[in-house]
Protein backbone atom coordinates (compact mmCIF):
# COMPACT_ATOMS: atom_id res chain seq x y z
CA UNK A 1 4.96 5.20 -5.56
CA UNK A 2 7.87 2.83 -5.57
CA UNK A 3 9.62 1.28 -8.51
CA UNK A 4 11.52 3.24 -11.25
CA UNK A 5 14.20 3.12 -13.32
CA UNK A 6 17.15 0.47 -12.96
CA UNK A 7 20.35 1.64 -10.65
CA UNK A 8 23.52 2.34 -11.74
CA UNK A 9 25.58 -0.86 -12.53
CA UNK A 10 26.61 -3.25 -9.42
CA UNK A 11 29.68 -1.08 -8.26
CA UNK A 12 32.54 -1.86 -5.86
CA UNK A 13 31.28 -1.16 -1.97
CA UNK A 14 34.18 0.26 -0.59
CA UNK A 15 33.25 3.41 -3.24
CA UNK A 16 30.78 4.51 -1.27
CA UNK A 17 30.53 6.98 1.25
CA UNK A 18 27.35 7.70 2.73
CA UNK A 19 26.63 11.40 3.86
CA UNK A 20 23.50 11.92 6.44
CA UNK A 21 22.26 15.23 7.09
CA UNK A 22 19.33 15.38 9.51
CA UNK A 23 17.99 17.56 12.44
CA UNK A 24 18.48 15.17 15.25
CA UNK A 25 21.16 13.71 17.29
CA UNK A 26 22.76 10.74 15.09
CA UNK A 27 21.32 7.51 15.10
CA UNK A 28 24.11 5.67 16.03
CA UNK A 29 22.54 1.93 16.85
CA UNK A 30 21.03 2.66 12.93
CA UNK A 31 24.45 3.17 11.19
CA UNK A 32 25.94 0.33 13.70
CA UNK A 33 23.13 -2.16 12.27
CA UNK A 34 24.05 -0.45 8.76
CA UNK A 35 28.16 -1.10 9.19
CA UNK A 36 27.25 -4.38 10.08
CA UNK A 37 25.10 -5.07 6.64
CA UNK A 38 27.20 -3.35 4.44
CA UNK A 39 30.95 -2.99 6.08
CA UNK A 40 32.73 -1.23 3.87
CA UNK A 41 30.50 1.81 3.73
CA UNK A 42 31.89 4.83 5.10
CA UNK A 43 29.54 6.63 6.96
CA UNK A 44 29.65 10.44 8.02
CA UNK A 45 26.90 12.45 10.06
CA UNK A 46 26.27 15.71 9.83
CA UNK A 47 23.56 17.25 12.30
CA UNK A 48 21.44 19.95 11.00
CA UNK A 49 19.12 22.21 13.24
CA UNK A 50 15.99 23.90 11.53
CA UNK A 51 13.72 26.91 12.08
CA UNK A 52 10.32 26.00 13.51
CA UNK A 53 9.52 24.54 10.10
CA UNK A 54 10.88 21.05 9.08
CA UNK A 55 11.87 22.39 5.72
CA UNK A 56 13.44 25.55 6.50
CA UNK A 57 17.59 25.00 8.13
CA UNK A 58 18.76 27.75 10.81
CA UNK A 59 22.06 27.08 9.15
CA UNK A 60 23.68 26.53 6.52
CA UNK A 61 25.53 23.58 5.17
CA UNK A 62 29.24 23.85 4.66
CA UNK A 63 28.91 22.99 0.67
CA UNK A 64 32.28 21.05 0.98
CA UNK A 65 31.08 18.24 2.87
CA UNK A 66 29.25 16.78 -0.48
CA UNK A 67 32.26 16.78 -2.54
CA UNK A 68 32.68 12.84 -1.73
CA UNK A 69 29.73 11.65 -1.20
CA UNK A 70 28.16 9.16 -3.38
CA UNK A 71 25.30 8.81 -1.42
CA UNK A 72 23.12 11.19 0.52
CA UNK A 73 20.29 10.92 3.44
CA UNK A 74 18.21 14.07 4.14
CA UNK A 75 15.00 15.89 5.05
CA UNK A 76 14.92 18.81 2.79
CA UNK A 77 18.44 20.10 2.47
CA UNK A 78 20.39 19.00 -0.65
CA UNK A 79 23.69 20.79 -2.69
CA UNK A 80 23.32 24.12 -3.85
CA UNK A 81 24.92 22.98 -7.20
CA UNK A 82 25.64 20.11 -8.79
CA UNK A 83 29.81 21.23 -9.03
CA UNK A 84 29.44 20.85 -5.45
CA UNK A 85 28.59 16.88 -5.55
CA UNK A 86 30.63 15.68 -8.74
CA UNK A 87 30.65 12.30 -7.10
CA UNK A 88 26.83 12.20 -5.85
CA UNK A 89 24.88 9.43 -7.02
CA UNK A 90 21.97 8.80 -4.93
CA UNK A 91 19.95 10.92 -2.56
CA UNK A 92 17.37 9.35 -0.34
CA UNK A 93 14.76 11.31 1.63
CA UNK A 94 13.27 11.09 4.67
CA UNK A 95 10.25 12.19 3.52
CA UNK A 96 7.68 11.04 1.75
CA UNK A 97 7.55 13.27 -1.09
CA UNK A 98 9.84 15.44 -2.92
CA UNK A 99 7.73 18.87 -3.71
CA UNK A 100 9.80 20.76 -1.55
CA UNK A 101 12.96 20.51 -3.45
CA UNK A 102 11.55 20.89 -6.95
CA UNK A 103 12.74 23.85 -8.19
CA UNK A 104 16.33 22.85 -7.01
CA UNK A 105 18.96 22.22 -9.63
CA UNK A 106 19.93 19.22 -8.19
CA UNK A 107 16.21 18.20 -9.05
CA UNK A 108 15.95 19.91 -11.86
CA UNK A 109 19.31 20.03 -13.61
CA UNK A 110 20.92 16.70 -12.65
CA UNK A 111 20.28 12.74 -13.30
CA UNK A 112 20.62 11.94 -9.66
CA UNK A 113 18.77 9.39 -8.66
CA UNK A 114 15.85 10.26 -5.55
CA UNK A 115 14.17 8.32 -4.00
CA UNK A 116 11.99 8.50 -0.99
CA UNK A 117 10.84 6.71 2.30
CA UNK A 118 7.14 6.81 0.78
CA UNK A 119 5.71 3.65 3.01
CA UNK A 120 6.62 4.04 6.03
CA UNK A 121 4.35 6.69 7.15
CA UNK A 122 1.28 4.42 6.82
CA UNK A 123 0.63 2.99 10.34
CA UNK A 124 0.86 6.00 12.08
CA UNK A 125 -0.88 8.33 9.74
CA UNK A 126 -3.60 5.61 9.57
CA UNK A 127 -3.88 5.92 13.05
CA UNK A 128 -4.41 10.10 13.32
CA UNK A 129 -6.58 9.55 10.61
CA UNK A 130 -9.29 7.31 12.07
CA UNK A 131 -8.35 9.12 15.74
CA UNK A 132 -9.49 12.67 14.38
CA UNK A 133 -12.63 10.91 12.36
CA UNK A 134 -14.49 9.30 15.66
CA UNK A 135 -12.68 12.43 17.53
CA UNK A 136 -15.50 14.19 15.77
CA UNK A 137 -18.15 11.58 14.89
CA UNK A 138 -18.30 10.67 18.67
CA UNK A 139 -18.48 14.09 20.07
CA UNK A 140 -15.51 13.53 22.39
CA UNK A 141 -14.57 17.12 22.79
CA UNK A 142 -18.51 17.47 24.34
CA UNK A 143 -17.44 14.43 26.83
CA UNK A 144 -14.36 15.75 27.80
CA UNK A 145 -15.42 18.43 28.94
CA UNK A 146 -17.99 16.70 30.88
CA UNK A 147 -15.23 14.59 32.14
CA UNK A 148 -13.59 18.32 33.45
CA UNK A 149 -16.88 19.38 34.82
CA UNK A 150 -17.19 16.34 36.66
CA UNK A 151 -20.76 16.15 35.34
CA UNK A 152 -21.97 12.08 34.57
CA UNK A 153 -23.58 12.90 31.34
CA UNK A 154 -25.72 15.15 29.80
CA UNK A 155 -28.60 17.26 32.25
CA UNK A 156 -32.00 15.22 31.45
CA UNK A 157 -33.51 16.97 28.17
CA UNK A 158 -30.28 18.51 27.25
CA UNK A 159 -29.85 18.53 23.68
CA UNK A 160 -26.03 16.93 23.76
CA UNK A 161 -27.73 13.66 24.74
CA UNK A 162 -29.44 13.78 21.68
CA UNK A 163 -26.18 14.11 19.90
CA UNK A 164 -24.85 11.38 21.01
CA UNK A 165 -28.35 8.64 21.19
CA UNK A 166 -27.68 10.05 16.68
CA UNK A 167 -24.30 8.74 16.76
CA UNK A 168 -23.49 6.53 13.44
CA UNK A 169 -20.84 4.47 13.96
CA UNK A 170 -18.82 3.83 10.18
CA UNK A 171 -20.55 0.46 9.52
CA UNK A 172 -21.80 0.79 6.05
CA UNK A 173 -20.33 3.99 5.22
CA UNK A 174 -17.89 4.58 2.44
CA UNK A 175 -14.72 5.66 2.62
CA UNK A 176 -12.90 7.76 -0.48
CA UNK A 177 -9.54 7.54 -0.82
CA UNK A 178 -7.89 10.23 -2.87
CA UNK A 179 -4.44 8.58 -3.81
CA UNK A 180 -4.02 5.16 -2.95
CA UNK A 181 -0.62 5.30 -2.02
CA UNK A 182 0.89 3.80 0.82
CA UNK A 183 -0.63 5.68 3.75
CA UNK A 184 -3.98 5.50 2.09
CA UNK A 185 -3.66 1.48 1.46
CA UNK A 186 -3.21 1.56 5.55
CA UNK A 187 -6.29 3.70 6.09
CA UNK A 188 -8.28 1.65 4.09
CA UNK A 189 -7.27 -1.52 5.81
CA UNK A 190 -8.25 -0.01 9.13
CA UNK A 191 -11.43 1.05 7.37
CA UNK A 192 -12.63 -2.19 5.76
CA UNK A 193 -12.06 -3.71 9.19
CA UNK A 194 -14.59 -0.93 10.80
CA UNK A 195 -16.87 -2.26 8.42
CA UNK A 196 -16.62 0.71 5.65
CA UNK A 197 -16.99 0.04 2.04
CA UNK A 198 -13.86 1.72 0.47
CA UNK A 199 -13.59 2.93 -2.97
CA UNK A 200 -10.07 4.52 -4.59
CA UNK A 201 -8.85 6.99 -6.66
CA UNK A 202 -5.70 7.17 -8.57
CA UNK A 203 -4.54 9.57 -11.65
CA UNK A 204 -3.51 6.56 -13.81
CA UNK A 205 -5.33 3.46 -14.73
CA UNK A 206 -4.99 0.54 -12.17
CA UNK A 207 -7.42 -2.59 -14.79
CA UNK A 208 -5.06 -5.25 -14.03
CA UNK A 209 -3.88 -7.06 -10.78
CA UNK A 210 -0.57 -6.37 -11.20
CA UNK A 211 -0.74 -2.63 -11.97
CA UNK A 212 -2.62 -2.42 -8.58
CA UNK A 213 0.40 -3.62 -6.46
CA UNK A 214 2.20 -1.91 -4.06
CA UNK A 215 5.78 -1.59 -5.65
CA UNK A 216 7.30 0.50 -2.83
CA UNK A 217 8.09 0.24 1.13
CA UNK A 218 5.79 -1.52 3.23
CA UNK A 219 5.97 -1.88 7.01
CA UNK A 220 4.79 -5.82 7.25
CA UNK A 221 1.57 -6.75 8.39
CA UNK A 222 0.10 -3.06 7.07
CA UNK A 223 -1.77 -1.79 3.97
CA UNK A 224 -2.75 -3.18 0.85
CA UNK A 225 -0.12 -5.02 -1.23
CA UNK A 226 -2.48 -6.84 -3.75
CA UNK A 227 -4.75 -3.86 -4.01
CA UNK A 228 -7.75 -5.72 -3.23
CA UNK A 229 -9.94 -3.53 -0.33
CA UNK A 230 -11.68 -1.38 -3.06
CA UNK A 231 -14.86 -2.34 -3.88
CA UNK A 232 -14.50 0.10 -7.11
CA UNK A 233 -11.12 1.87 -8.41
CA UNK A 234 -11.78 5.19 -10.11
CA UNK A 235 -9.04 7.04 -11.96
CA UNK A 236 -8.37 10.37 -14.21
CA UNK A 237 -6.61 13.65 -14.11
CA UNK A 238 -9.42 15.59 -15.41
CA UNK A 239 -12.10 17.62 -13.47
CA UNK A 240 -14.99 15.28 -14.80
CA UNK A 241 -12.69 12.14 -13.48
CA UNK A 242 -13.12 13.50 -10.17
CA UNK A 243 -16.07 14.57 -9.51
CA UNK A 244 -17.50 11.32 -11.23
CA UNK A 245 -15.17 9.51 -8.12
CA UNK A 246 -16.36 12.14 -5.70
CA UNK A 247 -20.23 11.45 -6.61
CA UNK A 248 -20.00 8.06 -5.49
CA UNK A 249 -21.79 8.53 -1.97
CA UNK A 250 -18.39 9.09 -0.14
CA UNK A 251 -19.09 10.03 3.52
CA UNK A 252 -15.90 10.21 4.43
CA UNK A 253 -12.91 11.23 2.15
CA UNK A 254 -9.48 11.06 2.85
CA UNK A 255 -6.46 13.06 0.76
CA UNK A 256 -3.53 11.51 0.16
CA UNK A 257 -2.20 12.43 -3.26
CA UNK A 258 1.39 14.19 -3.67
CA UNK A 259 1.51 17.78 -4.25
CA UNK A 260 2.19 18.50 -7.83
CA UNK A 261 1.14 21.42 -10.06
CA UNK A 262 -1.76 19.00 -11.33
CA UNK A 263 -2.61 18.57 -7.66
CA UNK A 264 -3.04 22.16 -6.27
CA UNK A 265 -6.03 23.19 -5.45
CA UNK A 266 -7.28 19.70 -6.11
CA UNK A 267 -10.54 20.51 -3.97
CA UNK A 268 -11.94 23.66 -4.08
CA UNK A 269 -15.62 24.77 -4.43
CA UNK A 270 -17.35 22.42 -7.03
CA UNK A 271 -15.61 19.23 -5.18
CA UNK A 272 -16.57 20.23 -1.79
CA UNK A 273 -20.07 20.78 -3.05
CA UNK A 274 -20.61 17.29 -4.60
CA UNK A 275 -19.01 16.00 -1.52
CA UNK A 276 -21.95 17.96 0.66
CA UNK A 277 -24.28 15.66 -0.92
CA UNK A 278 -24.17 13.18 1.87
CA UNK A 279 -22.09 15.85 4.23
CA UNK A 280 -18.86 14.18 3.89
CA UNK A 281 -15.96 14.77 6.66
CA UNK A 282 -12.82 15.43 5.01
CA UNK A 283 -9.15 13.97 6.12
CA UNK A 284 -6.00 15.78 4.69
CA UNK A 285 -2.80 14.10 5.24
CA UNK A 286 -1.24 15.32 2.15
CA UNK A 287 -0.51 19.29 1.52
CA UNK A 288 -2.54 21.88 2.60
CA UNK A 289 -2.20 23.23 -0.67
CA UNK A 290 -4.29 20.46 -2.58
CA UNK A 291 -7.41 22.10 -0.62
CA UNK A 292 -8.79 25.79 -1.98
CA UNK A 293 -8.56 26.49 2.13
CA UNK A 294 -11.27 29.39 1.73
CA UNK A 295 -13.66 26.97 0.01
CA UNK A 296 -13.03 24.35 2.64
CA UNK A 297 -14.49 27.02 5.21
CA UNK A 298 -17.30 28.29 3.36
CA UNK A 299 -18.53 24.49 3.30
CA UNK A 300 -17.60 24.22 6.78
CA UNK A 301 -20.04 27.22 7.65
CA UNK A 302 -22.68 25.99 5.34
CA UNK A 303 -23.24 22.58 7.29
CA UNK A 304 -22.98 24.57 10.27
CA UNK A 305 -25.45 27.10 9.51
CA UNK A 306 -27.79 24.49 7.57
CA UNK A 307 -27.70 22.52 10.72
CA UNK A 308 -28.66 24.93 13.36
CA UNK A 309 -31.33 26.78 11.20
CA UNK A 310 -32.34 23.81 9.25
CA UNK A 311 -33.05 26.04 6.25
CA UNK A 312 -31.77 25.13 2.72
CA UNK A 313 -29.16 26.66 1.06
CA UNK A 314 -28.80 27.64 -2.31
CA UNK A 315 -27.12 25.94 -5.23
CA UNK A 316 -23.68 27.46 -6.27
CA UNK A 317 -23.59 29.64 -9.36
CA UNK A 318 -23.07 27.67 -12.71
CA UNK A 319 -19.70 29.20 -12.73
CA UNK A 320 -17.93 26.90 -10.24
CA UNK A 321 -19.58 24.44 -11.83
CA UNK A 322 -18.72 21.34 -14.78
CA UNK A 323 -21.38 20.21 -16.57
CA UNK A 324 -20.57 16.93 -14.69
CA UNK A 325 -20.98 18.66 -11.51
CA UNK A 326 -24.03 20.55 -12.64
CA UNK A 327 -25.74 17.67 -13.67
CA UNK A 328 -25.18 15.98 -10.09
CA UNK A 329 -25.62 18.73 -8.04
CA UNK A 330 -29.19 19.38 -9.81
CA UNK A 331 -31.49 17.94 -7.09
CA UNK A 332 -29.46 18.35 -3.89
CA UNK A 333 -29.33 21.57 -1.53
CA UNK A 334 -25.69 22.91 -0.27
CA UNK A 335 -25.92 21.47 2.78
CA UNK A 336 -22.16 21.54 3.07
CA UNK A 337 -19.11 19.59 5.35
CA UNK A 338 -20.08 18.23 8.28
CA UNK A 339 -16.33 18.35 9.67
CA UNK A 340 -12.73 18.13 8.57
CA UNK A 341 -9.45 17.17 9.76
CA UNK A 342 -6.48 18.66 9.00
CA UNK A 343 -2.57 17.72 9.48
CA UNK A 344 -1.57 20.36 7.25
CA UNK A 345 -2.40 23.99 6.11
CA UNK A 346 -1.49 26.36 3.74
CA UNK A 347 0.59 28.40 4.60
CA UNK A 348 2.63 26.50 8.00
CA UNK A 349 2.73 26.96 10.75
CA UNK A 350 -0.87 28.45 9.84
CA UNK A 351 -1.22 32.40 11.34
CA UNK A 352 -2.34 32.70 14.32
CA UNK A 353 -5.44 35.16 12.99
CA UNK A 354 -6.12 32.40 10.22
CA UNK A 355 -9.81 32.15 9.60
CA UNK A 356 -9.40 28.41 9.07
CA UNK A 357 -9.10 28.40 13.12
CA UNK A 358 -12.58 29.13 13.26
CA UNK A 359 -14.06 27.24 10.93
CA UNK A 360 -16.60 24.67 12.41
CA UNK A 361 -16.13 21.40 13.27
CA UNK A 362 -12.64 21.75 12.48
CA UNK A 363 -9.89 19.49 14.03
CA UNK A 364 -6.16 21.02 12.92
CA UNK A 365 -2.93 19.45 14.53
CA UNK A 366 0.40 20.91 13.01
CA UNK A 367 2.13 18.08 10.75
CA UNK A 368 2.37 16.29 13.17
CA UNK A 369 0.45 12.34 12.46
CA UNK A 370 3.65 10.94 10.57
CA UNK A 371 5.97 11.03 13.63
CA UNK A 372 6.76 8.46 16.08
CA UNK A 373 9.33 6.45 17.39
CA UNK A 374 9.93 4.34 14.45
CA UNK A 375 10.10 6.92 12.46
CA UNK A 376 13.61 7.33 11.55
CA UNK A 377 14.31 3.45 11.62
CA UNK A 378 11.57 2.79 9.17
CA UNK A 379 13.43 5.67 7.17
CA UNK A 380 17.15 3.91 7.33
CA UNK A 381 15.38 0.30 6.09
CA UNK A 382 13.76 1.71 2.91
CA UNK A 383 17.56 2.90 2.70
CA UNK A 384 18.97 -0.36 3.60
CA UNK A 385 16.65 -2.11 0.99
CA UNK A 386 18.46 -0.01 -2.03
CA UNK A 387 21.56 -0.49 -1.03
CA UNK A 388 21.41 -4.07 -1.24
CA UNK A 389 19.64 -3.49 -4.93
CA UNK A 390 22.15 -0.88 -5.50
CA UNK A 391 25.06 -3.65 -5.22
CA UNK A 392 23.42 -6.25 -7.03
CA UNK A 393 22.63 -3.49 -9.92
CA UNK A 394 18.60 -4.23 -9.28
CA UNK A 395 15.83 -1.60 -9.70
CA UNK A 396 15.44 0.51 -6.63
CA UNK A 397 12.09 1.16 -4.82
CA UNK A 398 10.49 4.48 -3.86
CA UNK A 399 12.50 5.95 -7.10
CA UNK A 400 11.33 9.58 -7.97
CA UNK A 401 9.40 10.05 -11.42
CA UNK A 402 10.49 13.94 -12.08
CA UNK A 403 8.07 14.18 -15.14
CA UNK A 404 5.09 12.94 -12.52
CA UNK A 405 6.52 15.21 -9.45
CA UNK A 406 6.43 12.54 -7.74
């Protein structure tokens, strides 16, 4: 992400008012450090409580308070029409996609400019990401609950020391990134320090050094500006692009692509199949809607099963199959997942009588790896940085490609 069409002319400062609408009590050392940077920018907060989702308000918005603004700072709530912003130029998200305002018609009907804070969930994403992974591939549910049993270790011939004497650390192993955006740059810079070989995937070419930049945010000292971790870039929007990338002996895959119409149901049953050739665990940071969720737990169970009766599985019926994934899928059993973790679901919050709750070797949190306390700062900087290319009439980062989704 990142980049995007040129800004509006440079335009007088004293123009602008800034309007920030956000579920938490205002940020005032933010717009102080904001007033001092840009002092002529009139600032109004408007605090906006939600339902138990992020995306859904409890209230609604008074649709006068956008008649001046020229700029606007929010989650997931924007004007109802575009009559009610006549002045609006510029509307800046907190999140790091834009899916959930798609079928607005300020995102469909208008020219307003969006852009995003795409970047600055990397760190802490990174961090869930690699805490679920040896969460599972270290067995530390099995030693906590040692720890509460007060028990030093396993009883002598018990099976769960055998568990752990089997443990692979990640040296070696290769890590897929679906969507080397921002948070998966950061993931594979933890990675490639673990030792992993990392390999990419991205829907448009990336041949030359510069289109394998990171244009957008990025917290300093994190991720991959020059693109240089993968050993191999793969890229495509078909189904025989992915499972070419997907066939590459990934043991451990991570999804970070934005949700688009292209993207949903990204993974289903073919996908999940070539990815049980080496029993791949599965990280989704992205939408819960890019996995086929029942096809996730039907590979789930078939590791399970395969592992505790050690019998082979058959191969799936041709008719989930491409020719590409035929053709790989030829010599291997369906030996399934070996685990998964999940930030996100489809629907959320998931049901409490979900099946996905039961599905084996499972680890599901609820949206929850992209906060922490920098959270909103990061949020206001990506901000910051367009306003200062706003004045100056310079491109502007994180800008939203409508035609892409994203």
């Amino acid at each position: 992400m990142g980049g995007g069409p040129p800004s509006s002319p440079s335009r007088d400062p004293p123009s602008d008012h800034l309007l920030v609408v956000l579920p938490f009590p205002e940020p005032t050392a933010i717009f102080n450090r904001i007033r001092r940077r840009f002092p002529t920018l009139k600032i109004t907060y408007y605090r906006l409580l939600f339902t138990s989702t992020p995306w859904i308000p409890a209230t609604r918005v008074p649709p006068e308070i956008y008649a001046t603004a020229t700029i606007l700072v929010t989650l997931s709530v924007v004007p109802p029409t575009p009559q009610d912003c006549p002045l609006l130029e510029l509307i800046h998200f907190t999140s790091a996609g834009t899916n959930h305002v798609a079928n607005t018609p300020i995102y469909k009907d208008t020219d307003i400019t969006l852009t995003t804070s795409s970047g600055i969930h990397g760190p802490q994403i990174a961090e869930w990401v690699l805490m679920t992974a040896l969460v599972h591939s270290h067995h530390y549910n099995m030693l906590h609950t040692w720890q509460q049993e007060r028990r030093w270790g396993a009883n002598r011939g018990d099976n769960e020391d055998g568990v752990l004497r089997r443990l692979q650390d990640k040296v070696g192993q290769r890590l897929g990134v679906l969507g080397y955006g921002s948070i998966g740059r950061q993931v594979a810079r933890v990675a490639q320090a673990m030792g992993m070989d990392v390999i990419a995937y991205t829907a448009r070419p990336r041949e030359t050094p510069e289109s394998k930049r990171d244009h957008g945010f990025i917290v300093p000292g994190t991720g991959d500006p020059e693109g240089k971790i993968p050993s191999a870039w793969f890229w495509g929007e078909s189904k025989q692009d992915l499972a070419r990338f997907l066939a590459q002996d990934i043991d451990w895959l991570i999804v970070s692509v934005p949700l688009t119409k292209e993207t949903e149901h990204m993974l289903g049953e073919t996908e999940f199949h070539i990815l049980g050739k080496r029993n791949a665990f599965v990280s989704n940071i992205s939408r819960g809607q890019i996995l086929d969720q029942q096809a996730l737990i039907r590979a789930l169970k078939s590791y399970a099963d395969y592992s505790s009766s050690s019998s082979t599985t058959t191969t799936p019926s041709s008719e989930f199959l491409t020719s590409t994934a035929e053709e790989l899928l030829s010599h291997h059993p369906r030996p399934g997942l070996r685990g998964a973790a999940l930030d996100v679901t489809d629907p959320e919050p998931l049901p409490k009588d979900d099946p996905l709750w039961d599905a084996p070797n499972c680890i599901i949190t609820p949206h929850i790896s992209g906060l922490g306390a920098a959270y909103v700062d990061r949020c206001f900087e990506v901000l910051e940085v367009n306003l200062e290319r706003r004045e100056r009439g310079d491109k502007l980062i994180n800008v939203v490609d409508r035609r892409r989704g994203y």
